[in-house]
Structure formats: C-alpha cells, structure tokens
PDB file of N, CA and C in Angstrom:
ATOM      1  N   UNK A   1       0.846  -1.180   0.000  1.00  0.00           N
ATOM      2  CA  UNK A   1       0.000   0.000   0.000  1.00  0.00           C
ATOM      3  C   UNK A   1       0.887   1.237   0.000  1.00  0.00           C
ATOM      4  N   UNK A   2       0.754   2.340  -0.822  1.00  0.00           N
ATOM      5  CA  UNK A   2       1.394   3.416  -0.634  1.00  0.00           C
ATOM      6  C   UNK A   2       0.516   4.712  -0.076  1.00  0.00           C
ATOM      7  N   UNK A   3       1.391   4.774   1.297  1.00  0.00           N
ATOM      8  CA  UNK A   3       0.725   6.387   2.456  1.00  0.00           C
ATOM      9  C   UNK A   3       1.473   7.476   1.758  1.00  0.00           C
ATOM     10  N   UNK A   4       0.776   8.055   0.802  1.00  0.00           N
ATOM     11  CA  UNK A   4       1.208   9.599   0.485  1.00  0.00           C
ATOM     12  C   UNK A   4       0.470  10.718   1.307  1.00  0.00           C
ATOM     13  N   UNK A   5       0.860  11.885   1.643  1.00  0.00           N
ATOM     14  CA  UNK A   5       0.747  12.797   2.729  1.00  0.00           C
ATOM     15  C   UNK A   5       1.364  14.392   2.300  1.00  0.00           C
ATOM     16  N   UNK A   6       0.099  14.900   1.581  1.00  0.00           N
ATOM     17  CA  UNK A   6       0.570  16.318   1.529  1.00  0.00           C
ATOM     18  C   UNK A   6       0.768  17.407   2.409  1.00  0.00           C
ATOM     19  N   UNK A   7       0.409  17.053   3.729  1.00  0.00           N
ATOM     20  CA  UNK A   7       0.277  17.625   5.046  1.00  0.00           C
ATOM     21  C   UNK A   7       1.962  17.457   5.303  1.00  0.00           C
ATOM     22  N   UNK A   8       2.829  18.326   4.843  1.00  0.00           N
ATOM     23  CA  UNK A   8       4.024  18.483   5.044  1.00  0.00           C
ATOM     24  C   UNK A   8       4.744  19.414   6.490  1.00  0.00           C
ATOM     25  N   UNK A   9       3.966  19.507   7.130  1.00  0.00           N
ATOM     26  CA  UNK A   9       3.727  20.247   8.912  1.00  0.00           C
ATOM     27  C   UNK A   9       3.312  18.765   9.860  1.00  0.00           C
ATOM     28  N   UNK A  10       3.090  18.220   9.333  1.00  0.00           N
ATOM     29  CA  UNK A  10       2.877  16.647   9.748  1.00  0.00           C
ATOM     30  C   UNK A  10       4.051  15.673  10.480  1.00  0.00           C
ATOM     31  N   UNK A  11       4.045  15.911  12.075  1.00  0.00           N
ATOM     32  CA  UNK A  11       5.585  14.759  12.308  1.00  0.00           C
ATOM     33  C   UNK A  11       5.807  13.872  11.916  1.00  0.00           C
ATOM     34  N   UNK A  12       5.044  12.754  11.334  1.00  0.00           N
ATOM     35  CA  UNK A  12       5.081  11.523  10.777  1.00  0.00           C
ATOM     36  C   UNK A  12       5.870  12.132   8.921  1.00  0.00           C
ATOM     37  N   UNK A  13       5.023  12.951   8.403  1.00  0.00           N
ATOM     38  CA  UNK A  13       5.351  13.038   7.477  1.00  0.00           C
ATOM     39  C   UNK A  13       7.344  13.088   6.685  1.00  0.00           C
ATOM     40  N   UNK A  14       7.787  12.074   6.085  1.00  0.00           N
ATOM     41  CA  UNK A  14       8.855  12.070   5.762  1.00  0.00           C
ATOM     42  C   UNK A  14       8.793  12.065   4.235  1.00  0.00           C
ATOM     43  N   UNK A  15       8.841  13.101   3.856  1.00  0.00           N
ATOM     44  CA  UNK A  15       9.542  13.709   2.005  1.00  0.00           C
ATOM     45  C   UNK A  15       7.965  13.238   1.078  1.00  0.00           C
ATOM     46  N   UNK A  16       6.541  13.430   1.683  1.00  0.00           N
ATOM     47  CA  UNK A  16       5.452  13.226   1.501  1.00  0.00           C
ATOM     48  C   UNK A  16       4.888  11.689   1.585  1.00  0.00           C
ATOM     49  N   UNK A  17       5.816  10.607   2.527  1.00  0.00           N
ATOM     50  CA  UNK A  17       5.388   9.721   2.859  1.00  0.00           C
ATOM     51  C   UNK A  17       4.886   9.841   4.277  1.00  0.00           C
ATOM     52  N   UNK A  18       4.143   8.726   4.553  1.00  0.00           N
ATOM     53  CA  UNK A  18       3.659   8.899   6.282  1.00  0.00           C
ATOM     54  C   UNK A  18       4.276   7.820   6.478  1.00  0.00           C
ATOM     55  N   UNK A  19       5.105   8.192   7.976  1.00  0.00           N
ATOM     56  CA  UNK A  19       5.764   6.913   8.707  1.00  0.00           C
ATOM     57  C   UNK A  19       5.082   6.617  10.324  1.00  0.00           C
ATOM     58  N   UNK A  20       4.394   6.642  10.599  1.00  0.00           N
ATOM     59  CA  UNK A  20       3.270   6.500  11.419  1.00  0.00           C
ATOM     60  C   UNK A  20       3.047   5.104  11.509  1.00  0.00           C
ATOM     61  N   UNK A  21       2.929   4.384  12.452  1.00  0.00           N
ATOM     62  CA  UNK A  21       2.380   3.312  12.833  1.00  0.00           C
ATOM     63  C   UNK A  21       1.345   2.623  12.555  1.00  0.00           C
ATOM     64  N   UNK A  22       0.641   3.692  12.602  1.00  0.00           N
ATOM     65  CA  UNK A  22      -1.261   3.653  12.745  1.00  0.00           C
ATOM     66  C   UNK A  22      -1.954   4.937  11.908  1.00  0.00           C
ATOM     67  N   UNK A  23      -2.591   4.912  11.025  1.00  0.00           N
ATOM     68  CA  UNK A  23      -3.375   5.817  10.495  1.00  0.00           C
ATOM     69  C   UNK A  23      -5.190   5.418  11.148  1.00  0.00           C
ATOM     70  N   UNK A  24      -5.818   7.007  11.615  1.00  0.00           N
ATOM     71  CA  UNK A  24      -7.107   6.674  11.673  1.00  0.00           C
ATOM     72  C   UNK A  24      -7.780   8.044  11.022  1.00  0.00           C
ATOM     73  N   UNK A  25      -9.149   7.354  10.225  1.00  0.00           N
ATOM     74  CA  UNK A  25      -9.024   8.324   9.519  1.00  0.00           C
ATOM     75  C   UNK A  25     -10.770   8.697   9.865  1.00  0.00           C
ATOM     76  N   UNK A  26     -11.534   9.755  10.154  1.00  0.00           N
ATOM     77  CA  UNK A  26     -12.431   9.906  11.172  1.00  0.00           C
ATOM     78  C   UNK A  26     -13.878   9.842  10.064  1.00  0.00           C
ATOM     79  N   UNK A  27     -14.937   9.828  10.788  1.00  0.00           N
ATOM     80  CA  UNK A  27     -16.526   9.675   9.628  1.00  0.00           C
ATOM     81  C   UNK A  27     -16.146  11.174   9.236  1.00  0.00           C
ATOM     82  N   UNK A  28     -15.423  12.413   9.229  1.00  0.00           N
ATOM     83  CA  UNK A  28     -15.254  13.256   8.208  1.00  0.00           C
ATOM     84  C   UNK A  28     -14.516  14.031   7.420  1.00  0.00           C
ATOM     85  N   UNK A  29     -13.843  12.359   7.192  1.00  0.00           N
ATOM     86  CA  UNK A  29     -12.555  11.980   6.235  1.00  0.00           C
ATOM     87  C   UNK A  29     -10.943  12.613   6.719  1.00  0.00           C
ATOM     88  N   UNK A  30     -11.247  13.415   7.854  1.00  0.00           N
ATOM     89  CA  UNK A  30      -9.674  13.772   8.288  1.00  0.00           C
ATOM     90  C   UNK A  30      -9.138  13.111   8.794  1.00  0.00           C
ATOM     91  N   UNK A  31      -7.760  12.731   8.774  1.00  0.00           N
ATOM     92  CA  UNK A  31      -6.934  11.958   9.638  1.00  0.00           C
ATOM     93  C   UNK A  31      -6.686  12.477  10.663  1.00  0.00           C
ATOM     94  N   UNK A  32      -6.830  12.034  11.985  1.00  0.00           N
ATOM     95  CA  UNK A  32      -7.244  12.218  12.990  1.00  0.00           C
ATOM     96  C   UNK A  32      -5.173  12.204  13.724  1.00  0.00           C
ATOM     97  N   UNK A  33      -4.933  10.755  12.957  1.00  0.00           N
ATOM     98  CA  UNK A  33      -3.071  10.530  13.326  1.00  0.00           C
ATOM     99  C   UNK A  33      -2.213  11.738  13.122  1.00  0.00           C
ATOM    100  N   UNK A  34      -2.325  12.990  12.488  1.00  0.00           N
ATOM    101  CA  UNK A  34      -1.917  14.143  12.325  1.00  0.00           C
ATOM    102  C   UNK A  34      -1.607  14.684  13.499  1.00  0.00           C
ATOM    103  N   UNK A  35      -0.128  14.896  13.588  1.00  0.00           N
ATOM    104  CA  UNK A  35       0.373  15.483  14.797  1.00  0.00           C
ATOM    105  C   UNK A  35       1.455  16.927  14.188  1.00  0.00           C
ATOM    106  N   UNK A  36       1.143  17.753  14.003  1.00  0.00           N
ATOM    107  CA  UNK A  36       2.048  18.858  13.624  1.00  0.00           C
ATOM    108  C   UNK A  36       3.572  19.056  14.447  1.00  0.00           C
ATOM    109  N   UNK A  37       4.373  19.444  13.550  1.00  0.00           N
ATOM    110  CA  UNK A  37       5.681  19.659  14.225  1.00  0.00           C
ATOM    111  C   UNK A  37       6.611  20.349  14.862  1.00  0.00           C
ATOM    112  N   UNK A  38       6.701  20.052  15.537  1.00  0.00           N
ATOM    113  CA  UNK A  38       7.569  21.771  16.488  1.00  0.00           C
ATOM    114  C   UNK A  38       8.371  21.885  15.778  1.00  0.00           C
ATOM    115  N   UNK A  39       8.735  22.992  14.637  1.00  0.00           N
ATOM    116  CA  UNK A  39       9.684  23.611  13.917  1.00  0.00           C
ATOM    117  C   UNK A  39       9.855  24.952  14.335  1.00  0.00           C
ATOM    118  N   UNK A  40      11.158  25.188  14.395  1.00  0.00           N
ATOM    119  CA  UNK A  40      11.143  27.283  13.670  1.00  0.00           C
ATOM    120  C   UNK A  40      10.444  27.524  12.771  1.00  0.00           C
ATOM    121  N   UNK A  41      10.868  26.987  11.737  1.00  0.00           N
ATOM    122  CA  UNK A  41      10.375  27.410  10.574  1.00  0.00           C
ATOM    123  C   UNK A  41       9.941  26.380   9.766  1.00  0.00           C
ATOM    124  N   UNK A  42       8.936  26.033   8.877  1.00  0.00           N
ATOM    125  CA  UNK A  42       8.541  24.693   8.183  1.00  0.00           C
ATOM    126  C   UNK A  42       7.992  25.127   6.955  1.00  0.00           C
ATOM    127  N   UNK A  43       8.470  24.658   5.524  1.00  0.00           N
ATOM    128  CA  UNK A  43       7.943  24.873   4.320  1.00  0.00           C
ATOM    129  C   UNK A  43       7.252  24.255   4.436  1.00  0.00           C
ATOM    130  N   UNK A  44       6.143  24.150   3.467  1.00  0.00           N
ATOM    131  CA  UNK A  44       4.756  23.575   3.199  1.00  0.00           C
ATOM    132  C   UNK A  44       5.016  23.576   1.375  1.00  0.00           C
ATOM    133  N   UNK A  45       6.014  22.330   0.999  1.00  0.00           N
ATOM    134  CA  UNK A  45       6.278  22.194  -0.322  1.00  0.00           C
ATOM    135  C   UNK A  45       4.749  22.072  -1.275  1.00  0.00           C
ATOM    136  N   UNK A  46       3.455  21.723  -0.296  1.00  0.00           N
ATOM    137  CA  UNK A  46       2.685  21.423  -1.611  1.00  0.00           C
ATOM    138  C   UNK A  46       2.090  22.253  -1.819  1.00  0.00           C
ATOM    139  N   UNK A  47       2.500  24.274  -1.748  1.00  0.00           N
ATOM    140  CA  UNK A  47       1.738  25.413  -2.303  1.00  0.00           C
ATOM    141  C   UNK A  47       2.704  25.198  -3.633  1.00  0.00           C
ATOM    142  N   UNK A  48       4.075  24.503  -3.851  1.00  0.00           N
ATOM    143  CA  UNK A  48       4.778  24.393  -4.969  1.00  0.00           C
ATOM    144  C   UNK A  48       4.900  23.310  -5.725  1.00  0.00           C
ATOM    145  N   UNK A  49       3.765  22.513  -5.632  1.00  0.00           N
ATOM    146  CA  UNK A  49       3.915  21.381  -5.981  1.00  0.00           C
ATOM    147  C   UNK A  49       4.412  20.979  -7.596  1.00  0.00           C
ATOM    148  N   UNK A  50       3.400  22.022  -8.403  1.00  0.00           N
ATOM    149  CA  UNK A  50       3.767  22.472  -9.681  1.00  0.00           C
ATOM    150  C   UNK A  50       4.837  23.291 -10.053  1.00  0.00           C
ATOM    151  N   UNK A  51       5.436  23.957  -9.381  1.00  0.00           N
ATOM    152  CA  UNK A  51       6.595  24.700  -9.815  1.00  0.00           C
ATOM    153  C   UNK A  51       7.871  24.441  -9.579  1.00  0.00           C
ATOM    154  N   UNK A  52       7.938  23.142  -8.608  1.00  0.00           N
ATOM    155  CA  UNK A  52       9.158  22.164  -8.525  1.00  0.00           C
ATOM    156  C   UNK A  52       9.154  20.836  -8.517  1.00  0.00           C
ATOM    157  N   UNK A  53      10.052  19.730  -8.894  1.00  0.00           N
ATOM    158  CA  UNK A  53       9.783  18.271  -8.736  1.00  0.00           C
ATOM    159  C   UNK A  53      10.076  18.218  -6.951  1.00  0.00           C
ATOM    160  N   UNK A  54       9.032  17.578  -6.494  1.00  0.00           N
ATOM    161  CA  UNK A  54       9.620  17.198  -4.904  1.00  0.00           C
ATOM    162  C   UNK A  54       9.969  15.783  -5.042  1.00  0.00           C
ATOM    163  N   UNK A  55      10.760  16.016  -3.747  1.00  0.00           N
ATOM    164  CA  UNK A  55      11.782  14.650  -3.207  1.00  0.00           C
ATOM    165  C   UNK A  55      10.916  14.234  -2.695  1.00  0.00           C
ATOM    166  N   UNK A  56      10.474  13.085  -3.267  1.00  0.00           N
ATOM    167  CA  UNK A  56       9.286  11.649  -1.990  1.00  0.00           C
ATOM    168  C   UNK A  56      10.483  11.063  -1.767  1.00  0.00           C
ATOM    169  N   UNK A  57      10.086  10.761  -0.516  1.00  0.00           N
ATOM    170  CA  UNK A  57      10.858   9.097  -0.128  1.00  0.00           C
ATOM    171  C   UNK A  57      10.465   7.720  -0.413  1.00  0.00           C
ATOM    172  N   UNK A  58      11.147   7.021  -0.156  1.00  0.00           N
ATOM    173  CA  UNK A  58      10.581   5.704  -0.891  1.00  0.00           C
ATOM    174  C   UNK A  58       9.347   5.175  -0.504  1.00  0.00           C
ATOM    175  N   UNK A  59       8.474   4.649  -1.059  1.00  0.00           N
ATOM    176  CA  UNK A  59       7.482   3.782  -0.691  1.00  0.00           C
ATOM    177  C   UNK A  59       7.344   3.001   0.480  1.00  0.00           C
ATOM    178  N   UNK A  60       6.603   3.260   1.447  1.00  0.00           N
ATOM    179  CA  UNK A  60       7.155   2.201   2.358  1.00  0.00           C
ATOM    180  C   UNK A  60       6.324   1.114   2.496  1.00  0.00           C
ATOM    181  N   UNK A  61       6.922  -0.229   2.819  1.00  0.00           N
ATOM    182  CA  UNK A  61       6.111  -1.466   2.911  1.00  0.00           C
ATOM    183  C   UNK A  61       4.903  -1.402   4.430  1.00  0.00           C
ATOM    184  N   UNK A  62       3.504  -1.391   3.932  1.00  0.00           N
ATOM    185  CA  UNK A  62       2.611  -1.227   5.011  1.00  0.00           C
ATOM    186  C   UNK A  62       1.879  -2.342   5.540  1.00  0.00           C
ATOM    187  N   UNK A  63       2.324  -3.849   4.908  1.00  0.00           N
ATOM    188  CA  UNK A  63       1.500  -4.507   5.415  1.00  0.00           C
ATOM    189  C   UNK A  63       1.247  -4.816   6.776  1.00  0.00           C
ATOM    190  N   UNK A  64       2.536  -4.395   7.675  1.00  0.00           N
ATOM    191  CA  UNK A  64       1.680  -4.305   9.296  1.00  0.00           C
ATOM    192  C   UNK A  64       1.075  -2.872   9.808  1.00  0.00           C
ATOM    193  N   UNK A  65       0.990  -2.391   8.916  1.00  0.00           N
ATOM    194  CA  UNK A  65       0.709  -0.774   9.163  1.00  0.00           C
ATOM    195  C   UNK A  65      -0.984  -0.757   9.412  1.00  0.00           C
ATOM    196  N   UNK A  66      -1.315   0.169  10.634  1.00  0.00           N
ATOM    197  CA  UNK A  66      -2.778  -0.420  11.075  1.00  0.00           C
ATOM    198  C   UNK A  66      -3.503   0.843  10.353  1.00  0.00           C
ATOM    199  N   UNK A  67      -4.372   1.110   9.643  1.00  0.00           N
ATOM    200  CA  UNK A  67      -5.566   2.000   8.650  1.00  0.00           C
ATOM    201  C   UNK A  67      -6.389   1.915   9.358  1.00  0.00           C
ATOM    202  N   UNK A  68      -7.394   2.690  10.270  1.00  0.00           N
ATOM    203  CA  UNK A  68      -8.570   2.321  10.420  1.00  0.00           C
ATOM    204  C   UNK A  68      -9.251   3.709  10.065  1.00  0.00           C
ATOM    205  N   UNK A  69     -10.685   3.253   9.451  1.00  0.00           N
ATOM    206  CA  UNK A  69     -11.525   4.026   8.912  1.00  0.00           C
ATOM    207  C   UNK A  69     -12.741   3.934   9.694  1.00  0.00           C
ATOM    208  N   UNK A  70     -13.658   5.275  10.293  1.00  0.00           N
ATOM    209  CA  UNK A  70     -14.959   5.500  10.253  1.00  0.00           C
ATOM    210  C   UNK A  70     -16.122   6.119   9.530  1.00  0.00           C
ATOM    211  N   UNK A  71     -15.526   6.110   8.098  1.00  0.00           N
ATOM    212  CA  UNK A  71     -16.785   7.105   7.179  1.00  0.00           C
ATOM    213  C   UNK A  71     -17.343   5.719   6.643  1.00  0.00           C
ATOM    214  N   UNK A  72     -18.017   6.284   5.668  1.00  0.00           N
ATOM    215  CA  UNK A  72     -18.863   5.603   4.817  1.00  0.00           C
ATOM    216  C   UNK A  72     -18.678   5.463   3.680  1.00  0.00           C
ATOM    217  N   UNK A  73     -17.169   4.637   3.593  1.00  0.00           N
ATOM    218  CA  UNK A  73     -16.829   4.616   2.208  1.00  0.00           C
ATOM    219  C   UNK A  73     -16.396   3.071   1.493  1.00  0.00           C
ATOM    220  N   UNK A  74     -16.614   2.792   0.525  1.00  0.00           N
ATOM    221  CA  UNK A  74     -16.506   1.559  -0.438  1.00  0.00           C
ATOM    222  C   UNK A  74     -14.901   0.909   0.369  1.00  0.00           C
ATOM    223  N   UNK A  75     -14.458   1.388   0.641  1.00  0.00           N
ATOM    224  CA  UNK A  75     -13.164   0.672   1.163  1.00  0.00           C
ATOM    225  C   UNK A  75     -12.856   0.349   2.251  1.00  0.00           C
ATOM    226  N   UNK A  76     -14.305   0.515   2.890  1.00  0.00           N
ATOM    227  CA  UNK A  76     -14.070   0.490   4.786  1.00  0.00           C
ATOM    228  C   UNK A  76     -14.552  -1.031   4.935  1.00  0.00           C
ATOM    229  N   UNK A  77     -13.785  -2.205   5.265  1.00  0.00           N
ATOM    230  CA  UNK A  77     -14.541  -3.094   5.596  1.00  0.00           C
ATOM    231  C   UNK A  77     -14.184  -3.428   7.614  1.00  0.00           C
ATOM    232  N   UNK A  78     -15.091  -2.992   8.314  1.00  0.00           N
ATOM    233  CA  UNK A  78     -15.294  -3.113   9.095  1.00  0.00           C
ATOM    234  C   UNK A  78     -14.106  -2.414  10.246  1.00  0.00           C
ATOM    235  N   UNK A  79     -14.136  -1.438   9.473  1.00  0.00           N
ATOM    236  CA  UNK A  79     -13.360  -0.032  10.007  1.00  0.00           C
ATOM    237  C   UNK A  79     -12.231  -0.063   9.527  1.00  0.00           C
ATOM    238  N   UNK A  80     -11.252  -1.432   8.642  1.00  0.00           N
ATOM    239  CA  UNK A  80     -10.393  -1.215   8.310  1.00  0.00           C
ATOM    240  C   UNK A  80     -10.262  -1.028   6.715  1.00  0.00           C
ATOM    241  N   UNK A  81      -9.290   0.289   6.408  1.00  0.00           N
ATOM    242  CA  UNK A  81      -9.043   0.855   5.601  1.00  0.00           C
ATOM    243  C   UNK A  81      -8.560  -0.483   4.208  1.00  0.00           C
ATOM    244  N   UNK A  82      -9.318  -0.975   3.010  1.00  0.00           N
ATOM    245  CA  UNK A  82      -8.608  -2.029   1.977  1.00  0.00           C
ATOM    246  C   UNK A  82      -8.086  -1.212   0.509  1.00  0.00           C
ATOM    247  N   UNK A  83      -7.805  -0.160   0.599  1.00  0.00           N
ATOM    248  CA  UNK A  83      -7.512   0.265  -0.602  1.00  0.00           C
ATOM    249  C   UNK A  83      -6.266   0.047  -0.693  1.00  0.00           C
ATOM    250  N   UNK A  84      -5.810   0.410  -2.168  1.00  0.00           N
ATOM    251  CA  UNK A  84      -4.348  -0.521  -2.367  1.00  0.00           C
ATOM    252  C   UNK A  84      -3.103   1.075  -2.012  1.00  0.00           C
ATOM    253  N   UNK A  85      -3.320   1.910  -1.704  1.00  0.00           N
ATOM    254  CA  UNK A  85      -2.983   2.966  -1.496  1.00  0.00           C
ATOM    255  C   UNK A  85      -3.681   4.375  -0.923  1.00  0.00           C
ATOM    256  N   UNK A  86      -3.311   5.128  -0.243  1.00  0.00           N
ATOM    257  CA  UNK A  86      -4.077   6.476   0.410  1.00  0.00           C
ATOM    258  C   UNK A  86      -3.066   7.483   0.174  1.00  0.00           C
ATOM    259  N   UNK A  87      -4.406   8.676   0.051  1.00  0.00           N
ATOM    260  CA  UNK A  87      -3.450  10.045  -0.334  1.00  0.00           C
ATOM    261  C   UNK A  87      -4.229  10.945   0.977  1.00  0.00           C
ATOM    262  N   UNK A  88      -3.596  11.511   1.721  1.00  0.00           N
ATOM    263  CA  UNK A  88      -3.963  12.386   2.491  1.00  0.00           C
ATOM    264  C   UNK A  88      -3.371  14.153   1.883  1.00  0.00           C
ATOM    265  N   UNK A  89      -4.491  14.967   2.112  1.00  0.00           N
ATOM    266  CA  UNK A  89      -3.991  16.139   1.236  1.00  0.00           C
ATOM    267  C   UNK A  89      -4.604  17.290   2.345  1.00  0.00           C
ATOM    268  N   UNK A  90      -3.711  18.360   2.284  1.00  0.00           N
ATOM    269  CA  UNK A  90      -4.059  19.522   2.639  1.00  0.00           C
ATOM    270  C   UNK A  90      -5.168  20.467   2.242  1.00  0.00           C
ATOM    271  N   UNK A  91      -6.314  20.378   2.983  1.00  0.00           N
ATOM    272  CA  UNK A  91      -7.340  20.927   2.390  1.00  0.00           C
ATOM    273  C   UNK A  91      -7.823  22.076   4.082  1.00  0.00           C
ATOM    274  N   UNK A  92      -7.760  22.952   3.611  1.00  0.00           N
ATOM    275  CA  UNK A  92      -8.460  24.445   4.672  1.00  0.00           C
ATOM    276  C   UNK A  92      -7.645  23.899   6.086  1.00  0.00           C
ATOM    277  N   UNK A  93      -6.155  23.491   5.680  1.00  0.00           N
ATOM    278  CA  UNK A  93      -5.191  23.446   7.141  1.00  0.00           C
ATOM    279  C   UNK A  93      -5.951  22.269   7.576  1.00  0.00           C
ATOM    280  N   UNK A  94      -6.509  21.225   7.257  1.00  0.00           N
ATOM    281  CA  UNK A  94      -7.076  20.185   7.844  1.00  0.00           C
ATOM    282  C   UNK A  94      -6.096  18.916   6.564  1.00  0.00           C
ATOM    283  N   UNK A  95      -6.103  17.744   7.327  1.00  0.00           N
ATOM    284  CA  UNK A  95      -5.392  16.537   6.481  1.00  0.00           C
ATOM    285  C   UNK A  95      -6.324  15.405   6.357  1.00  0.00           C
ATOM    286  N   UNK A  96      -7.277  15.778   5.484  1.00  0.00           N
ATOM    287  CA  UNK A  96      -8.224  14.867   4.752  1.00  0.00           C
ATOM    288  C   UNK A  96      -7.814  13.875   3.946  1.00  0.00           C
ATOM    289  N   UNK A  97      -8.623  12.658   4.065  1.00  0.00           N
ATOM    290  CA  UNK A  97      -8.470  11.688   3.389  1.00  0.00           C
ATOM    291  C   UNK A  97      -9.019  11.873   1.709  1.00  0.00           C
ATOM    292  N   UNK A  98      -7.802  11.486   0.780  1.00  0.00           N
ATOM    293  CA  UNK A  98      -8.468  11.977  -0.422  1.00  0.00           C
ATOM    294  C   UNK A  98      -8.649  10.370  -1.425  1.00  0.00           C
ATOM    295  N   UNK A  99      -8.659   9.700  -0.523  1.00  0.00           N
ATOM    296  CA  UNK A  99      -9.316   8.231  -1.251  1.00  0.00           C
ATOM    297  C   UNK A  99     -10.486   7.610  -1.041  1.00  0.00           C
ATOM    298  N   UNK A 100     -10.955   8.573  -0.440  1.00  0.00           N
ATOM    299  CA  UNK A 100     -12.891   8.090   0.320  1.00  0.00           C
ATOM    300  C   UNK A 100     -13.412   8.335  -1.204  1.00  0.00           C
ATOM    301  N   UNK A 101     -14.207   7.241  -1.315  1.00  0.00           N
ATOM    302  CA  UNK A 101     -15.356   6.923  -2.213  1.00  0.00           C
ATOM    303  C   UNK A 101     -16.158   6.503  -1.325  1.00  0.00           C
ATOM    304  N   UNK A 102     -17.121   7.471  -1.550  1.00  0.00           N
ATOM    305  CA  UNK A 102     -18.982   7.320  -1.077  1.00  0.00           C
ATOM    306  C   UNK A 102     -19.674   6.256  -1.255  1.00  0.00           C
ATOM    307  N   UNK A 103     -20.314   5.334  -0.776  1.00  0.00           N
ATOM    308  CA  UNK A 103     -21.225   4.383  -1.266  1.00  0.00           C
ATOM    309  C   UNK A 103     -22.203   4.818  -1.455  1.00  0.00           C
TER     310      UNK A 103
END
C-alpha cells in the first residue's frame, strides 16, 4: 500500500510519505493521526507542488501498518481501511483523506 501525505507540517510526514504506525481516519474523512511539528520554521512544499519536482521518499512497505476508517466509504470493511494505497492532502489546514469513495 502506498501512504502519500501532503500535510508536510505533519511529524510523521517524511519527504510526503507517512511513517506512522497507525493511520485513523475519522466519519469526516480527516486523519485524525496528524500530529504537527515543532519547527522554527517549516515549508509547506505542496503550495509548490507544480513549480518544482519534490523529493518523496521511498514507498514504504505497510502490510503491518494499522488503517482504520470511520466514514462511509466503499473501502471500509469493518473499520479497516482495503484500498491498495491512500493520499492524504491539505485541504483548509485540515489533512483529509483523499481516497474516500462514497457508497
């Protein structure tokens, strides 16, 4: 499964991967595992996403990695997250889940 993570203020977040243990992602689609980072100062590469190539880090292997989901979406089977990958994205300073499909 690949955890991509545009929430780049994110402690887990490493070069737009999530290295987090546990993702939970709430009935209104934000990830709840979002812990912001005590920095001085912190870019937020994805206002540039288009105007530079960013450095991801590698893919990381998630099969013990725990997903759990409470919305109402095609991929929730019984709170746990089955999609073959998740994108979490910066939307109004909140880190929403951007792989929810509605049933």
């Amino acid at each position: 499964m690949d955890i991509r993570c545009r929430k780049t203020k994110c402690k887990y977040n490493d070069r737009h991967t999530c290295r987090s243990k546990s993702i939970f992602v709430d009935k209104d689609d934000i990830c709840q595992s979002y812990i912001p980072k005590i920095e001085k100062k912190t870019t937020d590469t994805s206002k540039k996403l288009f105007s530079k190539t960013p450095n991801y880090a590698p893919q990381r292997d998630t099969k013990r990695m725990k997903i759990e989901c409470e919305n109402d979406c095609v991929l929730n089977k019984q709170g746990r997250c089955i999609a073959n990958g998740i994108t979490i994205n910066d939307i109004k300073c909140k880190p929403y889940c951007m792989t929810v499909v509605k049933k």
